[in-house]
PDB file of N, CA and C in Angstrom:
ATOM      1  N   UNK A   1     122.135 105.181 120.896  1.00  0.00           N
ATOM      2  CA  UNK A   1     120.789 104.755 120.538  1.00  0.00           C
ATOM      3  C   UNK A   1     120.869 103.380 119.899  1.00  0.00           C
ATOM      4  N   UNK A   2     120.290 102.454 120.471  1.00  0.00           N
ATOM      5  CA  UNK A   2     119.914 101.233 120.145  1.00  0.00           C
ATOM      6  C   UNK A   2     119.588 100.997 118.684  1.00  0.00           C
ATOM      7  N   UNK A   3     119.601  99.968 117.921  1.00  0.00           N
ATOM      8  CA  UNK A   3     118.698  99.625 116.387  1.00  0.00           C
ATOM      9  C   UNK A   3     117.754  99.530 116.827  1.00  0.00           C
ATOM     10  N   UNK A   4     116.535  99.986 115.959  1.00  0.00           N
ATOM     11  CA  UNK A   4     115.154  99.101 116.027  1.00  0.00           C
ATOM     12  C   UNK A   4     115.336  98.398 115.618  1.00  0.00           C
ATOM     13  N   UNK A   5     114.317  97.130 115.926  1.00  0.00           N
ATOM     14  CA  UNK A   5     113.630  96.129 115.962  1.00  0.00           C
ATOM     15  C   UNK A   5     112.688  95.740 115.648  1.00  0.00           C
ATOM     16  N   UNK A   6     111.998  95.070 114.682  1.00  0.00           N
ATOM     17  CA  UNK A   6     110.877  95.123 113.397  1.00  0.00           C
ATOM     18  C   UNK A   6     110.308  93.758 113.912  1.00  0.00           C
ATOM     19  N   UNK A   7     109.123  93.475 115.193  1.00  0.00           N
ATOM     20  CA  UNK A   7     108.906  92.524 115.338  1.00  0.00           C
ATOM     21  C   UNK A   7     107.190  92.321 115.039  1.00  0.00           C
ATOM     22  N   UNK A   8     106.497  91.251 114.714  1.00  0.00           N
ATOM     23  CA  UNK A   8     104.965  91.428 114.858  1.00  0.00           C
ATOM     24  C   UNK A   8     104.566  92.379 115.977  1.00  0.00           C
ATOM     25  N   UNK A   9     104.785  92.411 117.062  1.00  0.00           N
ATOM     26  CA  UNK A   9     104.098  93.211 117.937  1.00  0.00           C
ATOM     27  C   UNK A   9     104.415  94.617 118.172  1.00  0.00           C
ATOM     28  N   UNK A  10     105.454  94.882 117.273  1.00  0.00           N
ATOM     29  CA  UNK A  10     106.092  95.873 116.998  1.00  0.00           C
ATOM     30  C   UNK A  10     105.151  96.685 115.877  1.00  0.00           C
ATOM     31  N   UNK A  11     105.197  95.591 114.409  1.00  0.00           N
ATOM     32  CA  UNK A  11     104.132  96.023 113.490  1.00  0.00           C
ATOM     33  C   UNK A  11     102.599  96.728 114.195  1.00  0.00           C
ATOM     34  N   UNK A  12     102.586  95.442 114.968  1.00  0.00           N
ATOM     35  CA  UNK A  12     100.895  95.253 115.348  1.00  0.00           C
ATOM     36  C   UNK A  12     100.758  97.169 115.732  1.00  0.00           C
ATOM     37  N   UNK A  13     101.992  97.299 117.011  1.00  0.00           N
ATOM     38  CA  UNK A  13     101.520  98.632 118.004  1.00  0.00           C
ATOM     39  C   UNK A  13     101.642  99.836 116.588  1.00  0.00           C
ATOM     40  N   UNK A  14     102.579  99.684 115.642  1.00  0.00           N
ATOM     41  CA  UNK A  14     101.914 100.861 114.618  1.00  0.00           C
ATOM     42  C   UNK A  14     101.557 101.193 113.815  1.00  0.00           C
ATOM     43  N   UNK A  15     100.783  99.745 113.508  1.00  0.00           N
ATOM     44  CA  UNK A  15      99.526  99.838 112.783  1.00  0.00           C
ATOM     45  C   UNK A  15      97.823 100.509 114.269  1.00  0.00           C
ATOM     46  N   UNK A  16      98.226  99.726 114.996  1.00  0.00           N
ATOM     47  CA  UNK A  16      97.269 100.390 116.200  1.00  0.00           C
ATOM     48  C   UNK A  16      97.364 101.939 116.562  1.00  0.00           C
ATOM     49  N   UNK A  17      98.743 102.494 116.359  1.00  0.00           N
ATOM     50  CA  UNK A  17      98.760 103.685 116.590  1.00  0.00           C
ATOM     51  C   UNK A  17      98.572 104.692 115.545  1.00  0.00           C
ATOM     52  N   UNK A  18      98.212 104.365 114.261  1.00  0.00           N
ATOM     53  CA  UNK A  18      97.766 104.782 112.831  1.00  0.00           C
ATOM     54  C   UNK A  18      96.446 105.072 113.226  1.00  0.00           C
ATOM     55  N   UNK A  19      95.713 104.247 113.625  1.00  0.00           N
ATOM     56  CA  UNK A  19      94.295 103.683 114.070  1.00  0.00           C
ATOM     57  C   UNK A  19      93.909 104.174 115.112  1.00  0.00           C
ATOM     58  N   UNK A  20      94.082 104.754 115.903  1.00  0.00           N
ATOM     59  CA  UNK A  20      94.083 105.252 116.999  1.00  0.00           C
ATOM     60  C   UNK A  20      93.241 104.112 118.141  1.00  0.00           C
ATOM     61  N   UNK A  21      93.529 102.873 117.626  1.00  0.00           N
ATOM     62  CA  UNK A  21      93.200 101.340 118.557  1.00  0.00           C
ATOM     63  C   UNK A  21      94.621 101.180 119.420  1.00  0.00           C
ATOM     64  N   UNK A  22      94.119 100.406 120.365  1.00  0.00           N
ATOM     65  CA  UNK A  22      94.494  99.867 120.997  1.00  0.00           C
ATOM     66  C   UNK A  22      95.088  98.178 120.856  1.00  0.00           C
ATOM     67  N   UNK A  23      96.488  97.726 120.669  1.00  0.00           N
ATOM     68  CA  UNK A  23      97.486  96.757 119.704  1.00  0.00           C
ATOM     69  C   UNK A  23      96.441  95.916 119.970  1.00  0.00           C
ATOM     70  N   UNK A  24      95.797  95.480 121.307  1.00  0.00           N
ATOM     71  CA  UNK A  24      95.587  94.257 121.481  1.00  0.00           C
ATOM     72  C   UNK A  24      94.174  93.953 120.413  1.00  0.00           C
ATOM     73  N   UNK A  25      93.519  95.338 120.238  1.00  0.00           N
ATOM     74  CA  UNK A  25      92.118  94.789 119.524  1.00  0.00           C
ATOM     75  C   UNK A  25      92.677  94.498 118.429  1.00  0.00           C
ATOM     76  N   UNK A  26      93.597  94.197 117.497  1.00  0.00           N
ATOM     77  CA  UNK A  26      94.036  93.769 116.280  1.00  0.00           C
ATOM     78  C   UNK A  26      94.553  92.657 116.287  1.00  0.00           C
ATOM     79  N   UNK A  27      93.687  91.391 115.725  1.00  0.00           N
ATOM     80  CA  UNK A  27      93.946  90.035 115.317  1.00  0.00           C
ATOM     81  C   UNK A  27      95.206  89.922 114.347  1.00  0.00           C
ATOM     82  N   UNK A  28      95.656  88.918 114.392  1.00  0.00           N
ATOM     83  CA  UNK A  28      96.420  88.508 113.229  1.00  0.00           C
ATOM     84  C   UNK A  28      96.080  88.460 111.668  1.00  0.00           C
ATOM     85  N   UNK A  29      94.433  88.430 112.173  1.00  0.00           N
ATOM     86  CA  UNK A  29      93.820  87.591 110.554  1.00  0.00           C
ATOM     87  C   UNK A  29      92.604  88.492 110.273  1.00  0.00           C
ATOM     88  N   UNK A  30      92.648  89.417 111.131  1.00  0.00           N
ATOM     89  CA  UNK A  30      91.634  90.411 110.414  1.00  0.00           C
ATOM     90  C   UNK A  30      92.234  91.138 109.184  1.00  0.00           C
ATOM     91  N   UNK A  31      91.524  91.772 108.439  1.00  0.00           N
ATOM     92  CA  UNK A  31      91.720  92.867 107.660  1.00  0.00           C
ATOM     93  C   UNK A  31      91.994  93.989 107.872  1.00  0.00           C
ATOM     94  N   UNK A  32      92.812  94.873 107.469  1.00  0.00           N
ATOM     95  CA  UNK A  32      93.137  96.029 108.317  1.00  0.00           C
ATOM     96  C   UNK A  32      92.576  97.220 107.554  1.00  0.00           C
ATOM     97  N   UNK A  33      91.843  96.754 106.311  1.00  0.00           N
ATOM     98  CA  UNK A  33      91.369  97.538 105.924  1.00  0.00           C
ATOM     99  C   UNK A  33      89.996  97.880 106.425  1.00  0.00           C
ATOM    100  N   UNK A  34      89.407  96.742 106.867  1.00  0.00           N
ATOM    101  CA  UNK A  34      87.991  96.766 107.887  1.00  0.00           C
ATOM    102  C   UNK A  34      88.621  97.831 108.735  1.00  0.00           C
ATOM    103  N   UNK A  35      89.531  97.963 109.092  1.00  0.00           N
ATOM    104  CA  UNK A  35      89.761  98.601 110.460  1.00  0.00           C
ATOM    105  C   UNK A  35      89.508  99.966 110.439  1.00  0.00           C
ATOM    106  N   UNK A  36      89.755 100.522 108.772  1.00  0.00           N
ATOM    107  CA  UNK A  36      90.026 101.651 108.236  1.00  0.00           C
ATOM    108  C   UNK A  36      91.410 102.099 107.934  1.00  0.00           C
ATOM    109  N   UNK A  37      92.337 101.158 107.584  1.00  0.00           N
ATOM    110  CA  UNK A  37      93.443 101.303 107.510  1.00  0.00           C
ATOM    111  C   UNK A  37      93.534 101.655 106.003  1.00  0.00           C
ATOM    112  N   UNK A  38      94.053 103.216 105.367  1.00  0.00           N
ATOM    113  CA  UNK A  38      93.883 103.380 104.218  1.00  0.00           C
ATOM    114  C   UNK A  38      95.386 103.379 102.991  1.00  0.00           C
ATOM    115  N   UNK A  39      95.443 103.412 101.654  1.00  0.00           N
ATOM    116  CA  UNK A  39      96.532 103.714 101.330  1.00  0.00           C
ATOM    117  C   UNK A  39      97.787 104.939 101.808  1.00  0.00           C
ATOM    118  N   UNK A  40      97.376 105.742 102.330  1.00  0.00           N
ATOM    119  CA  UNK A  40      98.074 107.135 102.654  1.00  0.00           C
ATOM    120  C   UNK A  40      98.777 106.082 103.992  1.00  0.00           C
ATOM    121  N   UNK A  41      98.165 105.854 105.089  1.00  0.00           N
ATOM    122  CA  UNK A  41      98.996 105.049 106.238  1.00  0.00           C
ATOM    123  C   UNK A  41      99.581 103.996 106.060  1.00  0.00           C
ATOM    124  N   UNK A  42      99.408 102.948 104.858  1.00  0.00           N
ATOM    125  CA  UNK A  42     100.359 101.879 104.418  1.00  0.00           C
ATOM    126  C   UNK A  42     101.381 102.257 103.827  1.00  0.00           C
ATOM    127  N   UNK A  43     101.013 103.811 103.126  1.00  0.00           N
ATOM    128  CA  UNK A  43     102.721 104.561 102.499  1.00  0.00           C
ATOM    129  C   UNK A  43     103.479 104.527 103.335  1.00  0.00           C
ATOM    130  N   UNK A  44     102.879 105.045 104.920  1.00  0.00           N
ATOM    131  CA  UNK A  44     103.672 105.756 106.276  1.00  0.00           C
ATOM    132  C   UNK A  44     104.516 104.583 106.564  1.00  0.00           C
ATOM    133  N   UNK A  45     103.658 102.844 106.451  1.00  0.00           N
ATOM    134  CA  UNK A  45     104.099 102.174 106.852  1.00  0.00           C
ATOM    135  C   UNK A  45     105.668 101.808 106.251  1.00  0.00           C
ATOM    136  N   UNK A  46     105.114 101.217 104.938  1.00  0.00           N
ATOM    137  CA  UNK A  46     106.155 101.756 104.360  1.00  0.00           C
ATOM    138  C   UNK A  46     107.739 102.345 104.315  1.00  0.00           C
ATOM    139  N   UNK A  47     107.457 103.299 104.566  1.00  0.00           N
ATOM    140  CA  UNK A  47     108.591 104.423 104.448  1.00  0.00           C
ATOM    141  C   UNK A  47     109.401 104.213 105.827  1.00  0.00           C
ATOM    142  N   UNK A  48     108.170 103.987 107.015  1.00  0.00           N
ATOM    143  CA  UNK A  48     109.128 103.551 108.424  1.00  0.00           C
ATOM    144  C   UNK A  48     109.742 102.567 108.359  1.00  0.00           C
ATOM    145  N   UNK A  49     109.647 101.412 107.531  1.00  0.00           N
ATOM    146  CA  UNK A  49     110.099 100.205 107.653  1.00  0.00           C
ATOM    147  C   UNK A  49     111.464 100.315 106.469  1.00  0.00           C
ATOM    148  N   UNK A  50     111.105 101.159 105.733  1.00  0.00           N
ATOM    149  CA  UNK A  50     112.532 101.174 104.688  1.00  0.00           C
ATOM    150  C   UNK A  50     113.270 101.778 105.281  1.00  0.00           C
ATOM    151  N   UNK A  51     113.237 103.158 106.532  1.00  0.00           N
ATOM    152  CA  UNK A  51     114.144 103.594 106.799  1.00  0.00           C
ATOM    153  C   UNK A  51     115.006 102.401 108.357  1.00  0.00           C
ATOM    154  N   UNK A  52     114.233 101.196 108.440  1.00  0.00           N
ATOM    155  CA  UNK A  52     115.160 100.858 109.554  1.00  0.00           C
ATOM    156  C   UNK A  52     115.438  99.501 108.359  1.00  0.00           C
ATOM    157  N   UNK A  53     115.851  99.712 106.977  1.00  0.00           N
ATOM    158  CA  UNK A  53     116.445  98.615 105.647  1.00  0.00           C
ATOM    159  C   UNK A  53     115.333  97.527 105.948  1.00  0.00           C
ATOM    160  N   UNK A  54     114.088  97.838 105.503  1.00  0.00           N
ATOM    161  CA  UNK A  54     113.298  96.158 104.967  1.00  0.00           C
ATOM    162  C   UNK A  54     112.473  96.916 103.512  1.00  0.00           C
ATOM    163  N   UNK A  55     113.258  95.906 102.646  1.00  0.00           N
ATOM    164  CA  UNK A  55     112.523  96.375 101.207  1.00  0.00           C
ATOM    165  C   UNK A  55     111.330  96.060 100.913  1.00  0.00           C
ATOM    166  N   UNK A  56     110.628  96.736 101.557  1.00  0.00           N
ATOM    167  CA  UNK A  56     109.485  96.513 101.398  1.00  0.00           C
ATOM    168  C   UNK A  56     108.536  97.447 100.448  1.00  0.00           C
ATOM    169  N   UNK A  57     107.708  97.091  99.985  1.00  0.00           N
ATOM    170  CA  UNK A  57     106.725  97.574  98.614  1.00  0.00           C
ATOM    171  C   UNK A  57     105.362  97.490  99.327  1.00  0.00           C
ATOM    172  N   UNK A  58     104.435  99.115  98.591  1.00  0.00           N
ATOM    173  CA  UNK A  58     102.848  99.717  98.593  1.00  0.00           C
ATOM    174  C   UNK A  58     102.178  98.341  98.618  1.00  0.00           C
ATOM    175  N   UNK A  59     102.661  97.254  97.323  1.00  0.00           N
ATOM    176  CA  UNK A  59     102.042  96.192  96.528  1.00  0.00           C
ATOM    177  C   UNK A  59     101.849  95.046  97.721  1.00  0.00           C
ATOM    178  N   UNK A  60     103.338  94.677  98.480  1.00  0.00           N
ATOM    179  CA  UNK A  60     103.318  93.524  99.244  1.00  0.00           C
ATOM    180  C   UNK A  60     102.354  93.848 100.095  1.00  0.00           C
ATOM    181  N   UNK A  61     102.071  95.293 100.819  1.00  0.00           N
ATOM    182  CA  UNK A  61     101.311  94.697 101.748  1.00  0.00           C
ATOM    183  C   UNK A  61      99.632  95.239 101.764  1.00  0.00           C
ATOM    184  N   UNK A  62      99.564  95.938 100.372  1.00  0.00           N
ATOM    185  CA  UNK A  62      97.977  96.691 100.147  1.00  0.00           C
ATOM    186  C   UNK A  62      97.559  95.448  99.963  1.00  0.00           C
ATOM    187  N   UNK A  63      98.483  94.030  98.981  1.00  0.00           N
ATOM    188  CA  UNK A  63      97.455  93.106  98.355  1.00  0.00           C
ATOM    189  C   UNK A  63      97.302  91.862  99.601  1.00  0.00           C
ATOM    190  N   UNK A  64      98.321  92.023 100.837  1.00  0.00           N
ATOM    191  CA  UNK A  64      97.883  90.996 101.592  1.00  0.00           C
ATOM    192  C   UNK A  64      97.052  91.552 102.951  1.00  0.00           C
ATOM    193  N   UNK A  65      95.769  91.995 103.277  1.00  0.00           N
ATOM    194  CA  UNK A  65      95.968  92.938 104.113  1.00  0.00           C
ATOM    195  C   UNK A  65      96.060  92.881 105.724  1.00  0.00           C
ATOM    196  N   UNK A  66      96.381  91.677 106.544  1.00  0.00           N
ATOM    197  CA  UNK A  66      96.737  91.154 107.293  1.00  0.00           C
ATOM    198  C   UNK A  66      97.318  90.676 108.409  1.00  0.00           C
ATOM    199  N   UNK A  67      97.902  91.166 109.754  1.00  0.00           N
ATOM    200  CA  UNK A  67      98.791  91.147 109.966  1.00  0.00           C
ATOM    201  C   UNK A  67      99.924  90.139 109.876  1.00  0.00           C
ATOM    202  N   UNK A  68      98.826  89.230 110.085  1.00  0.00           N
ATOM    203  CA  UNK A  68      99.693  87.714 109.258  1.00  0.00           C
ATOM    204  C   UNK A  68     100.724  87.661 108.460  1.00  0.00           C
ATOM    205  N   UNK A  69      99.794  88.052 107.368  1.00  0.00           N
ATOM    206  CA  UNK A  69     100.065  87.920 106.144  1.00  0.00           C
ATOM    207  C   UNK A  69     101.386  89.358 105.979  1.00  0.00           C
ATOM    208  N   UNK A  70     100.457  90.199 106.489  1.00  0.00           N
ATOM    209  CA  UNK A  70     102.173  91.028 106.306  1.00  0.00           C
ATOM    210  C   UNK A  70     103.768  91.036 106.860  1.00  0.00           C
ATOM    211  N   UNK A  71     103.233  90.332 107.930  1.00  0.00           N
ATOM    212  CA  UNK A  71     104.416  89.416 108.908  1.00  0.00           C
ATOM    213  C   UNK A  71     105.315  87.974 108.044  1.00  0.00           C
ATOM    214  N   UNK A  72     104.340  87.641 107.109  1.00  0.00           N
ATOM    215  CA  UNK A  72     104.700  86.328 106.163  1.00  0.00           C
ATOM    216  C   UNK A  72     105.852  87.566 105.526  1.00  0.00           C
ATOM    217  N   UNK A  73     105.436  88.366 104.715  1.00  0.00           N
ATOM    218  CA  UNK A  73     105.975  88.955 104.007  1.00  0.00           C
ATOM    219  C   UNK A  73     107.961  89.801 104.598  1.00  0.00           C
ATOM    220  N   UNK A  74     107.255  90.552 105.906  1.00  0.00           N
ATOM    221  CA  UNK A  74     108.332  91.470 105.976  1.00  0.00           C
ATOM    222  C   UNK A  74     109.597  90.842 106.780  1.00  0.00           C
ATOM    223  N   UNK A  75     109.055  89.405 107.433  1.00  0.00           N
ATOM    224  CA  UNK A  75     110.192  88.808 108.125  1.00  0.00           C
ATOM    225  C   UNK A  75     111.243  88.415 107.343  1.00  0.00           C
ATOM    226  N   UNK A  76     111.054  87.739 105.982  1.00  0.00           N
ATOM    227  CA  UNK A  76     112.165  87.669 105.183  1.00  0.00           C
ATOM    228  C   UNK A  76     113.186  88.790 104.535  1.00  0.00           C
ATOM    229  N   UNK A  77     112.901  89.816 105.326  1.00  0.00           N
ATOM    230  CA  UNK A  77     112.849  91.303 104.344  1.00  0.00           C
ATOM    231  C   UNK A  77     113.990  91.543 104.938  1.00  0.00           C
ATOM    232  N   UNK A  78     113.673  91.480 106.422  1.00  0.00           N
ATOM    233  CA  UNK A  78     114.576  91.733 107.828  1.00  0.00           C
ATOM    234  C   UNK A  78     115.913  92.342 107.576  1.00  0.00           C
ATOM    235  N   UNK A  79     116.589  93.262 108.034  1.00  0.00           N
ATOM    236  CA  UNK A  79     118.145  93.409 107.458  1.00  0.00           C
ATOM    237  C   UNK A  79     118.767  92.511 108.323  1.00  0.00           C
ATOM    238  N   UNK A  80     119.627  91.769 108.272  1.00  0.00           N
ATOM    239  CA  UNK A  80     120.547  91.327 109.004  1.00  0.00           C
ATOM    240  C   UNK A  80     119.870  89.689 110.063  1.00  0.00           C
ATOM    241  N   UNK A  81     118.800  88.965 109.232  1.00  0.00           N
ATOM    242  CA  UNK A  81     118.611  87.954 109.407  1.00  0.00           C
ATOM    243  C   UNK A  81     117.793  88.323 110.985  1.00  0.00           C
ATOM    244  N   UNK A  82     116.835  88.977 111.373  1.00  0.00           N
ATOM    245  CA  UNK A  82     116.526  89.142 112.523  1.00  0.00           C
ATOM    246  C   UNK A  82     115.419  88.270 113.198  1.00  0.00           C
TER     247      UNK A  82
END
């Protein structure tokens, strides 16, 4: 089994699949809380992204809500410079 791979469009498809949207209707620069994206599914997010090593925190990405902006955030996070 391959590593995952933690890319924006990667984010994008599961945050869309939280949502039960479709990746493409999700902008970069919308809000994802407009979307209905709530604290309980940013935990989920979360927790998926720590288990493939990106230290990521509730805080970094409840206060930016973005995909942008959470992409600013988790690319530096990356394990292994990705």
């Amino acid at each position: 089994m391959s590593e995952a791979v933690l890319t924006l469009d990667a984010v994008r498809a599961e945050v869309a699949e939280l949502l039960f949207e479709d990746p493409a209707e999700l902008t970069d620069d919308e809000s994802l809380l407009d979307w209905g994206l709530d604290s309980v599914r940013i935990m989920s997010l979360v927790e998926r992204w720590r288990r493939l090593g990106v230290q990521v925190t509730f805080a970094d990405l409840a206060e930016r809500p973005t995909l942008a902006e959470w992409w600013a955030v988790l690319e530096p996070k990356l394990p292994g410079g990705q």
